[in-house]
Protein backbone atom coordinates (compact mmCIF):
# COMPACT_ATOMS: atom_id res chain seq x y z
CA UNK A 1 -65.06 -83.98 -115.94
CA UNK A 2 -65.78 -82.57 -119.18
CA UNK A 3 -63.22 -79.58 -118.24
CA UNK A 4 -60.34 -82.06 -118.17
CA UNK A 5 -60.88 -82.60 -121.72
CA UNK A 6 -58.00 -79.28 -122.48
CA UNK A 7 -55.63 -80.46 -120.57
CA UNK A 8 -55.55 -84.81 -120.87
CA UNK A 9 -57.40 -87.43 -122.45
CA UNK A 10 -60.38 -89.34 -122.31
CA UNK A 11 -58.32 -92.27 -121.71
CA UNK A 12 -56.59 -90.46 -118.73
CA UNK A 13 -59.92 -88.96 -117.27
CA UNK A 14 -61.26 -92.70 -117.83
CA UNK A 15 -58.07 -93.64 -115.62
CA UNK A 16 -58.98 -91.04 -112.71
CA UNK A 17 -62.67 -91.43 -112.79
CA UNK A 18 -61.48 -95.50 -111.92
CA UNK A 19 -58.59 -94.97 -109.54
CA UNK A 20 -60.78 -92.70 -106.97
CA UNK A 21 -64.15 -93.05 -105.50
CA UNK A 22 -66.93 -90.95 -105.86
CA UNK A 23 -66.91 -88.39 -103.58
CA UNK A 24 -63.20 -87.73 -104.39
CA UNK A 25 -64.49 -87.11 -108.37
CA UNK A 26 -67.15 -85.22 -106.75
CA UNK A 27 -64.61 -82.66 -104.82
CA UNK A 28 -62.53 -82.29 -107.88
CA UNK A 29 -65.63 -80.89 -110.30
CA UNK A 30 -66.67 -79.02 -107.12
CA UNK A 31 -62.96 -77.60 -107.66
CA UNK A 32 -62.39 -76.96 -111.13
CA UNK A 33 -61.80 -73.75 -110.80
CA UNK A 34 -58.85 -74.25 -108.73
CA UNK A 35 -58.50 -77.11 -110.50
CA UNK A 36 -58.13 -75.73 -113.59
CA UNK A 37 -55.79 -72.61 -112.34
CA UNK A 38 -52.95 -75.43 -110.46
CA UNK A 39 -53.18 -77.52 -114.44
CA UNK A 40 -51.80 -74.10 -115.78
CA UNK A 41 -49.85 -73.02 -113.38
CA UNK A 42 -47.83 -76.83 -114.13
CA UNK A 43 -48.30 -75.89 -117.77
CA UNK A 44 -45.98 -72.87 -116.94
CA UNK A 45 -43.69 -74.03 -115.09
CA UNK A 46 -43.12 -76.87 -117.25
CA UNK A 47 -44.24 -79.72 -115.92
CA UNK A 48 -44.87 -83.01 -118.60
CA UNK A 49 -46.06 -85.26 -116.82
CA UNK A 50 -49.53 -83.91 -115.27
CA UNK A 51 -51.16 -86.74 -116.44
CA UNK A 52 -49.69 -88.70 -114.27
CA UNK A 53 -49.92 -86.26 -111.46
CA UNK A 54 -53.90 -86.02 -111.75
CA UNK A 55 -53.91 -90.10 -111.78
CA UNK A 56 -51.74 -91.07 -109.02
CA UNK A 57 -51.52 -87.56 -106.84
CA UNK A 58 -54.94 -85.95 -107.30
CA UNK A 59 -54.98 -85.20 -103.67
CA UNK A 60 -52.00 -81.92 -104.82
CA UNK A 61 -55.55 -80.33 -106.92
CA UNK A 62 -57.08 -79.72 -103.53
CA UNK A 63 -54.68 -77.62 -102.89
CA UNK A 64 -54.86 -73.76 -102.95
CA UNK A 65 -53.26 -71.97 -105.49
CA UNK A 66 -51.49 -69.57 -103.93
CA UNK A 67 -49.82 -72.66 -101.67
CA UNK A 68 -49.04 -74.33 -104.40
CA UNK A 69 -47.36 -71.34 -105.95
CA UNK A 70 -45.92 -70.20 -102.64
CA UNK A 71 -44.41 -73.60 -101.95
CA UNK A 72 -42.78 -73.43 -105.43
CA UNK A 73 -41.26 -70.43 -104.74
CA UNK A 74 -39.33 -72.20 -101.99
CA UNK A 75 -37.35 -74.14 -104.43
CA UNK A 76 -35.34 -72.82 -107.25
CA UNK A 77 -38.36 -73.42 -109.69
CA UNK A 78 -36.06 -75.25 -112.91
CA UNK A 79 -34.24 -77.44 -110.16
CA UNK A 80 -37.68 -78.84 -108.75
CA UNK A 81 -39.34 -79.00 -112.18
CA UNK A 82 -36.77 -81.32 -113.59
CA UNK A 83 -36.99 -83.35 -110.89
CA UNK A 84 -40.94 -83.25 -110.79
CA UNK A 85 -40.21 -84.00 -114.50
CA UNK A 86 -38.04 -87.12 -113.22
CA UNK A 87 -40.22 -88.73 -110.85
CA UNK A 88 -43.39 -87.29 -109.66
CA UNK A 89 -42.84 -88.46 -106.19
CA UNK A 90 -41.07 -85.73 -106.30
CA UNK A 91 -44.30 -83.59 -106.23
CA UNK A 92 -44.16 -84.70 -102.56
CA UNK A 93 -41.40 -81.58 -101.77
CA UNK A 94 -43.49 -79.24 -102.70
């Protein structure tokens, strides 16, 4: 999980490590490298609160890339941030 460590806290990673078993951990270090590309791709969009998106919605990190970028482009991208920004349930639209 060291790769994380750019992007949240120990605390946080603590937090993730406990809120999902094993073989979910396992699939997300498999992953990193899309991992790691969705984290920036938030980063640029503007998106605060990823780490409470990697806590309580690591299931959107399994995600491909380009779907996750595709499906953003569905939205008008400051509108869905905000609201993202708001309430990550919101996450769920995209």
């Amino acid at each position: 999980m060291e790769f994380l460590k750019d992007y949240v806290s120990d605390d946080v990673i603590e937090d993730i490590i406990s809120n999902n078993k094993d073989i979910v951990i396992n699939d997300l270090v498999y992953n990193q490298d899309n991992v790691v590309m969705i984290l920036n791709y938030l980063q640029e969009l503007g998106i605060k609160n990823i780490n409470d998106i990697l806590v309580e919605k690591i299931d959107f990190f399994f995600r491909d890339i380009d779907l996750v970028k595709e499906h953003f482009n569905r939205y008008d991208k400051d509108v869905i941030v905000k609201l993202i920004n708001e309430d990550i349930s919101n996450l769920d639209m995209v």
